[in-house]
N, C-alpha and C. Protein backbone atom coordinates (compact mmCIF):
# COMPACT_ATOMS: atom_id res chain seq x y z
N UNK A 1 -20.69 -8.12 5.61
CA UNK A 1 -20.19 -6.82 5.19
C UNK A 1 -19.10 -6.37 6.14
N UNK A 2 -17.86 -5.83 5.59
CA UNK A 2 -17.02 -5.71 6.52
C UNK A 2 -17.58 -4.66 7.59
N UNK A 3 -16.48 -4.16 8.17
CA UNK A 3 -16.61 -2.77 9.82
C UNK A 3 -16.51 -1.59 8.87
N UNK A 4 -17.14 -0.90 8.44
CA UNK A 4 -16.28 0.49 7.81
C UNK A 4 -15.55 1.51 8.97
N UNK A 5 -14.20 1.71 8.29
CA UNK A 5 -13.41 2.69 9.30
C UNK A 5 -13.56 3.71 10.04
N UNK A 6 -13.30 4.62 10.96
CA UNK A 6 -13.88 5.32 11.91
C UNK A 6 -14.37 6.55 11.09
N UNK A 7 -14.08 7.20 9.96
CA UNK A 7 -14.69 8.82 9.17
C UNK A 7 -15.38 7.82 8.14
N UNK A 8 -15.22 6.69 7.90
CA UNK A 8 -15.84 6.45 6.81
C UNK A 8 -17.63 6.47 6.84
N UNK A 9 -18.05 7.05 5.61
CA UNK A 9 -19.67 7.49 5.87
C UNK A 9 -20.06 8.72 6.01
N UNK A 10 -19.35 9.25 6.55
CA UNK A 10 -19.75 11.03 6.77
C UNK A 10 -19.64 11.71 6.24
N UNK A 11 -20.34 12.84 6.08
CA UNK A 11 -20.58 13.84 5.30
C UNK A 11 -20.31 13.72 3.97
N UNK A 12 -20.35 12.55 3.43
CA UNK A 12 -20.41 12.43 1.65
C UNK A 12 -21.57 12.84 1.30
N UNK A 13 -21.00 13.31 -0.10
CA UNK A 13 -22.12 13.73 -1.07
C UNK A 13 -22.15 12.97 -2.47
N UNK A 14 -23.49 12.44 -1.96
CA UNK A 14 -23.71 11.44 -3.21
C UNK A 14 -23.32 11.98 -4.53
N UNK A 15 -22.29 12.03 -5.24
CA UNK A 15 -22.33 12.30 -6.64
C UNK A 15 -21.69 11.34 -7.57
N UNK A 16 -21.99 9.80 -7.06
CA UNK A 16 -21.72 8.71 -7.67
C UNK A 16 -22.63 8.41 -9.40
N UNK A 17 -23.78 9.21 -9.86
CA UNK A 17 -24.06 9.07 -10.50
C UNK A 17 -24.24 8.47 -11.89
N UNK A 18 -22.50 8.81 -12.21
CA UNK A 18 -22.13 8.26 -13.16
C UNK A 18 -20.73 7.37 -13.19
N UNK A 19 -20.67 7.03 -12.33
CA UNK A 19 -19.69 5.71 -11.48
C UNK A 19 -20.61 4.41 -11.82
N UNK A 20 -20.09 3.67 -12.67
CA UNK A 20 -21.07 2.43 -12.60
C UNK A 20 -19.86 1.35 -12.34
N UNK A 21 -18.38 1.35 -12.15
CA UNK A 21 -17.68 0.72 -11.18
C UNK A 21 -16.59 0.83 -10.56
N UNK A 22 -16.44 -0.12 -9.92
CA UNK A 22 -15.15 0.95 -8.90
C UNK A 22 -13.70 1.33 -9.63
N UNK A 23 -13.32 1.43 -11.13
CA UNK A 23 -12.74 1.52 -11.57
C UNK A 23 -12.90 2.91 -12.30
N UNK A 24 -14.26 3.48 -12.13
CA UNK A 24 -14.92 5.06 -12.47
C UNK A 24 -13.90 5.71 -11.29
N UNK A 25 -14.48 4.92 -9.99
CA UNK A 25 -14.38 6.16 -8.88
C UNK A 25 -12.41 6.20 -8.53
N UNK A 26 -11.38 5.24 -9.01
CA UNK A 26 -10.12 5.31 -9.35
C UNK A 26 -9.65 5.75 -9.71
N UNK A 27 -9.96 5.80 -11.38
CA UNK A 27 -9.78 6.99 -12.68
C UNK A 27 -10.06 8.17 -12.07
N UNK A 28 -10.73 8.76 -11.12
CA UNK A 28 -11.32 10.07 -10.85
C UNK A 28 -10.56 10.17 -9.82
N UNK A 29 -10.19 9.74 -8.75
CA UNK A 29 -9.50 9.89 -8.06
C UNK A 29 -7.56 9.94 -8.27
N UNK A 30 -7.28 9.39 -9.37
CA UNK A 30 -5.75 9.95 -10.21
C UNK A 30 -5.29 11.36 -9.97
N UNK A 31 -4.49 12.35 -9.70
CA UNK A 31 -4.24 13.02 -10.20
C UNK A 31 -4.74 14.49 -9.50
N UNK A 32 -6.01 13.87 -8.30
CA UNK A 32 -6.51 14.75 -7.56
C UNK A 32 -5.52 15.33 -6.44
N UNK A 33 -5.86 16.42 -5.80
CA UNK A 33 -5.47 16.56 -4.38
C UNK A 33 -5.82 15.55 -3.26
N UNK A 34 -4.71 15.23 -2.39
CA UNK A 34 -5.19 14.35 -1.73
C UNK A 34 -6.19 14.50 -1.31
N UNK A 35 -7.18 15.35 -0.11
CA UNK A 35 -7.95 15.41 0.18
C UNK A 35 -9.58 15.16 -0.90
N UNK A 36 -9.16 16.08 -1.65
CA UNK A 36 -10.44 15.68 -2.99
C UNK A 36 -10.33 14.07 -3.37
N UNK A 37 -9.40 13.71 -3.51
CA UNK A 37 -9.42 12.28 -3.75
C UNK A 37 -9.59 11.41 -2.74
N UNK A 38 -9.50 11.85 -1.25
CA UNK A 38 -10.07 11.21 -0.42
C UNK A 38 -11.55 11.00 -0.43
N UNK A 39 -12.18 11.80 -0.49
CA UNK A 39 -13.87 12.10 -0.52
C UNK A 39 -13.98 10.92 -1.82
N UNK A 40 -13.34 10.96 -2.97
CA UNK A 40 -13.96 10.20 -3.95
C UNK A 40 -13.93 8.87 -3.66
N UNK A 41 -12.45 8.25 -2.62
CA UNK A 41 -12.01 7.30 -2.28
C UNK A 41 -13.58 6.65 -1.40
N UNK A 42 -13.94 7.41 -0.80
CA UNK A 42 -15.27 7.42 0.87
C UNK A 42 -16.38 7.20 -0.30
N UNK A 43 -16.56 7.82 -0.96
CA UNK A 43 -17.74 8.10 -1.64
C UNK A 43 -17.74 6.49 -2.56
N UNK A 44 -16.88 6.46 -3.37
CA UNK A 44 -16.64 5.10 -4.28
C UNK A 44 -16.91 3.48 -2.77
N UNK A 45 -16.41 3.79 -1.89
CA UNK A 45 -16.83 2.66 -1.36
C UNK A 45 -17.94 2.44 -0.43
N UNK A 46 -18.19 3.64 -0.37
CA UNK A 46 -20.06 3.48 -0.11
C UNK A 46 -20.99 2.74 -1.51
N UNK A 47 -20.46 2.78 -2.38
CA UNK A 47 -21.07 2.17 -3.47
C UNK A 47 -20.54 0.99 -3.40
N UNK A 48 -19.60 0.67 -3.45
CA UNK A 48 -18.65 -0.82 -3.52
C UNK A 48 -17.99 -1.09 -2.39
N UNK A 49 -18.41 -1.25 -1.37
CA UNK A 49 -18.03 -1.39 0.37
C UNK A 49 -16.70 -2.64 0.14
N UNK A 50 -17.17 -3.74 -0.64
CA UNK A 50 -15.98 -4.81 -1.13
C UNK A 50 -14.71 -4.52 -1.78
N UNK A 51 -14.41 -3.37 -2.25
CA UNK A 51 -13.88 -3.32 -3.36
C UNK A 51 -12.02 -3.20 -2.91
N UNK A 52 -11.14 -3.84 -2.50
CA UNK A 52 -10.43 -4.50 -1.80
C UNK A 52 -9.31 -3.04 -2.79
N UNK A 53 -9.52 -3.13 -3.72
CA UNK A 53 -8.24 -1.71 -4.63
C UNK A 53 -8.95 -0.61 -3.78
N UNK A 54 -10.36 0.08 -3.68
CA UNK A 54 -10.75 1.34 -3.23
C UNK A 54 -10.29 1.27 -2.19
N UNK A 55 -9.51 0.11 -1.22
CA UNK A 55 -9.32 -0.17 0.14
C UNK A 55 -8.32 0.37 0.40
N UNK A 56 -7.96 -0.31 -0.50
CA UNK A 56 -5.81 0.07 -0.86
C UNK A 56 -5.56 1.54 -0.99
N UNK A 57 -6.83 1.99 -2.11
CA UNK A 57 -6.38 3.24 -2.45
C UNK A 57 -6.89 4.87 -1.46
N UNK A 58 -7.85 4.05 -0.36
CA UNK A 58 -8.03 4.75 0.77
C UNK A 58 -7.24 4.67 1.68
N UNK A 59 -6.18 3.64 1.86
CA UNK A 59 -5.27 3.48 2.87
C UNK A 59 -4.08 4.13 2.34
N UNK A 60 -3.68 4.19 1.12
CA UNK A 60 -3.05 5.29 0.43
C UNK A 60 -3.15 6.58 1.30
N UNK A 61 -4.20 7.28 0.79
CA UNK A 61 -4.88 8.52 0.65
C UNK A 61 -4.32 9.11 2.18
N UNK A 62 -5.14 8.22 3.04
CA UNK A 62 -5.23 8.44 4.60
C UNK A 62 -3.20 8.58 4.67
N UNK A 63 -2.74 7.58 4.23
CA UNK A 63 -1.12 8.49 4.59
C UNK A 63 -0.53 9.40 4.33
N UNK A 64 -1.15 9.96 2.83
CA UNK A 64 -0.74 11.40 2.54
C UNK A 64 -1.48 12.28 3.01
N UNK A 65 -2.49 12.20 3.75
CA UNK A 65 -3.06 13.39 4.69
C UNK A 65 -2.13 13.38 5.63
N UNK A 66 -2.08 12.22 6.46
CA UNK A 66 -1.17 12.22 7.36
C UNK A 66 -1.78 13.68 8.74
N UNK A 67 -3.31 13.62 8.75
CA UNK A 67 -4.00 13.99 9.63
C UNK A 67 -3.79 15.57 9.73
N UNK A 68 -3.21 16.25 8.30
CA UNK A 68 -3.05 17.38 7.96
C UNK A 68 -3.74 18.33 7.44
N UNK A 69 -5.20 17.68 6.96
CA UNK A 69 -6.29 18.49 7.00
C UNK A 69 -7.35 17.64 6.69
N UNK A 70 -7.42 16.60 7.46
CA UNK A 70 -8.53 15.70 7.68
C UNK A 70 -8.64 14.79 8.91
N UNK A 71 -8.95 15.23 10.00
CA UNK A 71 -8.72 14.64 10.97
C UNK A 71 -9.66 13.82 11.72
N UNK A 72 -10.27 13.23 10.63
CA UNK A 72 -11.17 12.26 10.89
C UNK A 72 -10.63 10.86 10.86
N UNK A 73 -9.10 10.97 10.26
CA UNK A 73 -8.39 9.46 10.28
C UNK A 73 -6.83 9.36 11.02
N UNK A 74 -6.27 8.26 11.35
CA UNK A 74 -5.11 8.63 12.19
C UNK A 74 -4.47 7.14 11.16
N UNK A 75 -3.34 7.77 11.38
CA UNK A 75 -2.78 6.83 10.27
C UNK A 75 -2.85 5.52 10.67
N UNK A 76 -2.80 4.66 11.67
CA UNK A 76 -3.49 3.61 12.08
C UNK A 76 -4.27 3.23 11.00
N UNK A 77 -5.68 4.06 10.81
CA UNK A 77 -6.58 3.54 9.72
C UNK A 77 -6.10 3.27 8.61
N UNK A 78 -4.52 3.95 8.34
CA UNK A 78 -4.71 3.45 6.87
C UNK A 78 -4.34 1.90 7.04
N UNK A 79 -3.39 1.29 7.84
CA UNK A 79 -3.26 -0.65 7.84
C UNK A 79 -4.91 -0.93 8.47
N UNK A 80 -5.31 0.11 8.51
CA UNK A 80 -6.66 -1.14 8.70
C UNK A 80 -7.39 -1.09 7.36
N UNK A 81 -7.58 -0.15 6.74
CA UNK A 81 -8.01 -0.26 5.73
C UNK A 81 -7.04 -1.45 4.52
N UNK A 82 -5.90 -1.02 4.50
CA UNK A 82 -5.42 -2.56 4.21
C UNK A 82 -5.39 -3.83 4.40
N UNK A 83 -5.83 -4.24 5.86
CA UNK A 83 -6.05 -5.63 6.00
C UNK A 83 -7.39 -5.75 5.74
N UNK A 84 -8.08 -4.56 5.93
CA UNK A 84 -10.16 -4.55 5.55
C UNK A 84 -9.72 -5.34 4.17
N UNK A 85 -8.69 -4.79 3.08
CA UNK A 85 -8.82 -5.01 1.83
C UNK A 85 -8.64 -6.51 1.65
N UNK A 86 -7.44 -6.79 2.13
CA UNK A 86 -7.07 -8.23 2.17
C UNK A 86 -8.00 -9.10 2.86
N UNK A 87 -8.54 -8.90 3.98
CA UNK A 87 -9.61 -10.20 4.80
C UNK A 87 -11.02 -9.89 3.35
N UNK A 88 -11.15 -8.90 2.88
CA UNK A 88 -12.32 -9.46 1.49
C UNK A 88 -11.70 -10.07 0.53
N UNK A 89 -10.12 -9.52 -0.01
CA UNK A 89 -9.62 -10.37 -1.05
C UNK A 89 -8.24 -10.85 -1.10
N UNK A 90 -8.37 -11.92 -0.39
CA UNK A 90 -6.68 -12.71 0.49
C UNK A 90 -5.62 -12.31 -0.90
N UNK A 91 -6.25 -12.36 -1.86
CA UNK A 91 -5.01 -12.76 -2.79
C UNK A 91 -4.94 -10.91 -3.84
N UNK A 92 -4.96 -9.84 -2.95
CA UNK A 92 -4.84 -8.60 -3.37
C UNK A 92 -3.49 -8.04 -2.96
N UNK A 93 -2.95 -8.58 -3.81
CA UNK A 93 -0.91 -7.92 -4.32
C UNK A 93 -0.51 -6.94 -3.28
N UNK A 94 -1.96 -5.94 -4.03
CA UNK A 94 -1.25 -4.66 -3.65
C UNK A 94 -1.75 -4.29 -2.02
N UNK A 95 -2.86 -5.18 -1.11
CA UNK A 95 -2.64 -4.98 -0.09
C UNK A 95 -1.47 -5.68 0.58
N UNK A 96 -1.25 -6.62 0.14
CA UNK A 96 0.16 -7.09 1.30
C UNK A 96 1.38 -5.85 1.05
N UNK A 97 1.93 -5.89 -0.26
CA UNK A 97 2.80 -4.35 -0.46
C UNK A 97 2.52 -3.51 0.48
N UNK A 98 1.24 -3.06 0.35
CA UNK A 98 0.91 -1.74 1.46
C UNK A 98 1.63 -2.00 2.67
N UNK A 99 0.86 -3.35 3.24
CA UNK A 99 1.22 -3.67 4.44
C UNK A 99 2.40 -3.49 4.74
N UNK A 100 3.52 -4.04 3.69
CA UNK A 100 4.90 -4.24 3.91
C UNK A 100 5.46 -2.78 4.15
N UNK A 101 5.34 -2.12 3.37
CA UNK A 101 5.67 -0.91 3.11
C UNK A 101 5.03 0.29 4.83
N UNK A 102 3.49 0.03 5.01
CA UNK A 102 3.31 0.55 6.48
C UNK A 102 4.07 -0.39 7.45
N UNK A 103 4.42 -1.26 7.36
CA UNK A 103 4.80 -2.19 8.49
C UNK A 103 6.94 -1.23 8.50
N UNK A 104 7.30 -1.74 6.99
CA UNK A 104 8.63 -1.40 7.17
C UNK A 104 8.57 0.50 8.25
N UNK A 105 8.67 1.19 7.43
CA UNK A 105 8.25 2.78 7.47
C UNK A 105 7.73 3.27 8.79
N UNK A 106 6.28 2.83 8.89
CA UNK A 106 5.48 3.63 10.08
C UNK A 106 5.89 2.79 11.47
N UNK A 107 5.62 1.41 11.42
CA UNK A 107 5.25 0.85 12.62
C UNK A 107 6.56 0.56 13.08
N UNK A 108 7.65 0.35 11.87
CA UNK A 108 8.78 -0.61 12.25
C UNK A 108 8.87 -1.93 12.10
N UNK A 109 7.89 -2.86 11.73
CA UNK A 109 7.22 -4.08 12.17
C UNK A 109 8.11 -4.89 10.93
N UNK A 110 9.74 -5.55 11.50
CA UNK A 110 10.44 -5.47 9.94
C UNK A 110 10.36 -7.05 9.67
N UNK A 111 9.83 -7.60 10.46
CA UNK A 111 9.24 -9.42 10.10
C UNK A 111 8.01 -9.65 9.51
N UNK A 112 7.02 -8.83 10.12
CA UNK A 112 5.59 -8.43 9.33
C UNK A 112 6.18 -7.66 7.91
N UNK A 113 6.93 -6.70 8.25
CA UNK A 113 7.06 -6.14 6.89
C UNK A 113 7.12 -7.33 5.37
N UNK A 114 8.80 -7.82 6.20
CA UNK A 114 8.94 -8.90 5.18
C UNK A 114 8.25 -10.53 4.84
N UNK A 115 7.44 -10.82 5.44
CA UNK A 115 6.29 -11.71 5.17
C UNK A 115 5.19 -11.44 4.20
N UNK A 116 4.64 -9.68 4.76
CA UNK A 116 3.94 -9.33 3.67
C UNK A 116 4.17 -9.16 2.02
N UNK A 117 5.75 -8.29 1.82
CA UNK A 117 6.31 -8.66 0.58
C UNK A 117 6.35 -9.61 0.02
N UNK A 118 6.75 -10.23 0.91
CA UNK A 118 6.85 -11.88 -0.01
C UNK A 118 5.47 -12.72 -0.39
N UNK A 119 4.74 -12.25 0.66
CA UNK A 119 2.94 -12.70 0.24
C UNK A 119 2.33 -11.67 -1.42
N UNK A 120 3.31 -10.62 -1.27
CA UNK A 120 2.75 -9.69 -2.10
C UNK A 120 3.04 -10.74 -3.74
N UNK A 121 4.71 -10.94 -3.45
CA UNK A 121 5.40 -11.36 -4.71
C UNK A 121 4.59 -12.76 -5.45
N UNK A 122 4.59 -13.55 -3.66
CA UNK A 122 3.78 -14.99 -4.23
C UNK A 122 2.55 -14.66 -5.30
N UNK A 123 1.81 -13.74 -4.70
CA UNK A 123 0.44 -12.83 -5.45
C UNK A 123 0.92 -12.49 -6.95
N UNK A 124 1.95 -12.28 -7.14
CA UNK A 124 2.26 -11.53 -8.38
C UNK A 124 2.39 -10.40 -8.28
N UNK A 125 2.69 -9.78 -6.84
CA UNK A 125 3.16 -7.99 -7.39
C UNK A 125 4.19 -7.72 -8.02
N UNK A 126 4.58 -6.56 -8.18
CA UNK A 126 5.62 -5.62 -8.96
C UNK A 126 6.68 -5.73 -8.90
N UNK A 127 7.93 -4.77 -9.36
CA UNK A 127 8.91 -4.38 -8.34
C UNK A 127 8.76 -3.52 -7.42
N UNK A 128 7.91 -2.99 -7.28
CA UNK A 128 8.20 -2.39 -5.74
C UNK A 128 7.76 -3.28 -4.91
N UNK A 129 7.19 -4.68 -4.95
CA UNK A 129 7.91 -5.46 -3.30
C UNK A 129 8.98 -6.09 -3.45
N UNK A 130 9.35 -6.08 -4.49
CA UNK A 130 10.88 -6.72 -4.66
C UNK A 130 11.90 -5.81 -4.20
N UNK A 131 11.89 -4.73 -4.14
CA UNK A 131 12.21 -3.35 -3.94
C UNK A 131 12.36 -3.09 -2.14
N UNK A 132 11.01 -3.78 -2.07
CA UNK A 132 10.37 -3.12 -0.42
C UNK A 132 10.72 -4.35 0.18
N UNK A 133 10.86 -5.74 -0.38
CA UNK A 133 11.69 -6.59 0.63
C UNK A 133 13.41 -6.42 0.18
N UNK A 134 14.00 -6.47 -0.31
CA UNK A 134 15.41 -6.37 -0.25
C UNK A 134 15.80 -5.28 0.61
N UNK A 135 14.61 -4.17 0.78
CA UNK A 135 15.45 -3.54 1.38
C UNK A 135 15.13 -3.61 2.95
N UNK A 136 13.72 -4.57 3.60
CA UNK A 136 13.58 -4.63 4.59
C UNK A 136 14.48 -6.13 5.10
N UNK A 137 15.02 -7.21 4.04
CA UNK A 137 16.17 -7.74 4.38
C UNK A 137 17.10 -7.30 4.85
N UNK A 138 17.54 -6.24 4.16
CA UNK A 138 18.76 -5.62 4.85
C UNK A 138 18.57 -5.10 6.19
N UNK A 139 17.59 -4.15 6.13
CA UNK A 139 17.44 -3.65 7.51
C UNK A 139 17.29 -4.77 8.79
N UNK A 140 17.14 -5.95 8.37
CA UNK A 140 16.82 -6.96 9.31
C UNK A 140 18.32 -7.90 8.98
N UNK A 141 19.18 -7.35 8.39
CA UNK A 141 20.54 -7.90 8.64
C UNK A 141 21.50 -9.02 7.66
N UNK A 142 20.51 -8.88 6.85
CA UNK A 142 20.48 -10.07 5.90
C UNK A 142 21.63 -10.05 5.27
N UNK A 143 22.57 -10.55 4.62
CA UNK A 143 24.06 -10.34 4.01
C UNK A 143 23.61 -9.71 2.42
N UNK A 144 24.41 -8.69 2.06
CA UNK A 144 24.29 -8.07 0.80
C UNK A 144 24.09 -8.69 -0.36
N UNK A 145 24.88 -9.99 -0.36
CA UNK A 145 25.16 -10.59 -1.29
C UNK A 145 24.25 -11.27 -1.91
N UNK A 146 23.43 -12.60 -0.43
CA UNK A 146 22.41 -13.07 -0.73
C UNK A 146 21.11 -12.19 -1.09
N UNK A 147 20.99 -10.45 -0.99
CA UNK A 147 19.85 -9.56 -1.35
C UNK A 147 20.16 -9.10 -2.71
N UNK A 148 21.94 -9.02 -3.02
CA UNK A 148 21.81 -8.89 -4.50
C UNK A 148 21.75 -10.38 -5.57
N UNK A 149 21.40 -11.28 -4.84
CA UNK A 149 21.23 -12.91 -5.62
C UNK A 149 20.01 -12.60 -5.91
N UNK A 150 18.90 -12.65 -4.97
CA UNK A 150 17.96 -12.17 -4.89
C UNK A 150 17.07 -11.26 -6.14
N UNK A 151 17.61 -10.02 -5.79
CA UNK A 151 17.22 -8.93 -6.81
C UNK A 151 17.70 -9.28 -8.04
N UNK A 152 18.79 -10.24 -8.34
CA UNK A 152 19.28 -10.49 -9.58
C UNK A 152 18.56 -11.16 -10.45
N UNK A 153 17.92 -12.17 -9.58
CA UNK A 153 17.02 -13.35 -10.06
C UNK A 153 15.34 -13.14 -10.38
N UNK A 154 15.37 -11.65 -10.04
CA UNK A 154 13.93 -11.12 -9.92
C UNK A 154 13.30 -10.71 -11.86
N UNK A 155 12.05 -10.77 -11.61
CA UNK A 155 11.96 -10.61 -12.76
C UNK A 155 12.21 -9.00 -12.77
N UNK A 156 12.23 -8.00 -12.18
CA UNK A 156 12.34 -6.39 -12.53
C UNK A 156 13.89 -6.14 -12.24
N UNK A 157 15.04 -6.99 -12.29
CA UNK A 157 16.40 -7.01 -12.01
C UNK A 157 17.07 -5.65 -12.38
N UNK A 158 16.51 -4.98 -13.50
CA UNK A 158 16.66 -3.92 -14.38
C UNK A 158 16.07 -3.05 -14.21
N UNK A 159 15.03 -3.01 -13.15
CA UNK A 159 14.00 -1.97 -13.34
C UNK A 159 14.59 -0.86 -12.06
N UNK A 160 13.61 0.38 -12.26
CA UNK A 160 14.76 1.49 -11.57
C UNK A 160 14.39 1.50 -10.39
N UNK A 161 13.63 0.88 -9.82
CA UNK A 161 13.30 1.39 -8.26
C UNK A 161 14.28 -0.11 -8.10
N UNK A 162 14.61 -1.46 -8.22
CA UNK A 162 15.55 -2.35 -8.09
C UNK A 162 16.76 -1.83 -7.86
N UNK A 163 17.10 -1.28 -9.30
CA UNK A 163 18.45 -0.53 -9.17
C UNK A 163 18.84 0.76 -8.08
N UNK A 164 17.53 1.04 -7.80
CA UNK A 164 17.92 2.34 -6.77
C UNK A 164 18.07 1.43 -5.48
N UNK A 165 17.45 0.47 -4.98
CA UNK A 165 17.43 0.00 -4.02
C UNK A 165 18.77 -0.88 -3.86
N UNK A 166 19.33 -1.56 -4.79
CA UNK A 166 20.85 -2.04 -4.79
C UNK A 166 21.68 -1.22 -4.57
N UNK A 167 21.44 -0.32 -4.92
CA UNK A 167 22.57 0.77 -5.14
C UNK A 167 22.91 1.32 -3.53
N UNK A 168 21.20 1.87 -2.71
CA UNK A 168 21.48 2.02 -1.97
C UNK A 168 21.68 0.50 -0.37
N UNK A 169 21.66 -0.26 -1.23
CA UNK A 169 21.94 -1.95 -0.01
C UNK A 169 23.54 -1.33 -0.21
N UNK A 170 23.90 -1.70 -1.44
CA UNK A 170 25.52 -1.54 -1.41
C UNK A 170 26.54 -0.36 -1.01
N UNK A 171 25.58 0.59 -0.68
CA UNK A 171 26.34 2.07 -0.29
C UNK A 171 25.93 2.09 1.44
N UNK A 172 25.14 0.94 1.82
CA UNK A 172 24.91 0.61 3.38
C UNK A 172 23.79 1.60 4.21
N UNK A 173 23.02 2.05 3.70
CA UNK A 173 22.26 2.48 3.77
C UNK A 173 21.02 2.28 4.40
N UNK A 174 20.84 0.83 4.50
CA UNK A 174 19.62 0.33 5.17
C UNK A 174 20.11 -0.65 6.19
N UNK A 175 21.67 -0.74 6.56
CA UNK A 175 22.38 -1.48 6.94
C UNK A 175 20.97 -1.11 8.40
N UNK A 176 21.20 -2.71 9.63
CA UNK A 176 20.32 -2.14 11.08
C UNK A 176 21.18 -1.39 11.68
């Protein structure tokens, strides 16, 4: 069983009742306030401690508090809760993304960043790591040209977070 994170466990209130999987306690957590959707996030993986998305979507959560009215987590926890997700399920898309995305952003970490994207893509993620590596290429110096070959050849070539991210490679923007 993995480590659970440093607030994780406390003061929940069982009202898992009618959660019969971790795809209940997701749906319920959509659309909430962060904080309320944190508790559902804590609460859902006390039921499903494995559940490698509730991982993701607690390491989410924990960055939009951003220790602003829950200070039981420091953003630290949220990449741990992302690699918690990934060491249960190596081949979870959307934790390497995370990673890439905390690695580019919070830590700086722009070689980790872009390893993780590309672990994300091998996985089958989205465009947003196609998105989140072109643009941590650039920031790591990469020539424009070979990032718009790249994005060209992608399957979301068209899609708008692609196009926002070309747009801003070519207006120099993420230049180091």
């Amino acid at each position: 069983m993995p480590m659970p994170l440093p607030a994780m466990g406390r003061h929940i209130k069982w009202r898992h009742s009618h959660a019969v999987n971790e795809s209940d306690y997701i749906d319920r957590i959509n659309g909430l306030p962060a904080a309320a959707a944190l508790r559902i996030a804590e609460e859902g993986l006390c039921v499903f401690p494995t559940s490698a998305k509730l991982l993701c979507g607690l390491g989410d959560l924990i960055q939009l508090q951003d220790g602003e009215a829950d200070h039981r987590y420091r953003l630290s926890d949220a990449l741990a809760a992302y690699e918690q997700a990934i060491e249960l399920d190596p081949a979870c898309a959307e934790g390497h993304e995370s990673i890439g995305y905390y690695c580019d952003v919070l830590s700086e970490d722009l070689q980790r960043a872009e390893a993780e994207f590309q672990r994300a893509i091998e996985l089958g993620a989205g465009e947003d790591s196609y998105a989140g590596l072109a643009r941590v290429r650039a920031e790591l110096g990469c020539e424009a040209a070979k990032i718009f070959e790249f994005l060209d050849s992608c399957p979301y070539a068209n899609g708008p977070q692609v196009c926002r991210v070309r747009h801003e490679i070519d207006e120099g923007s993420w230049r180091p």
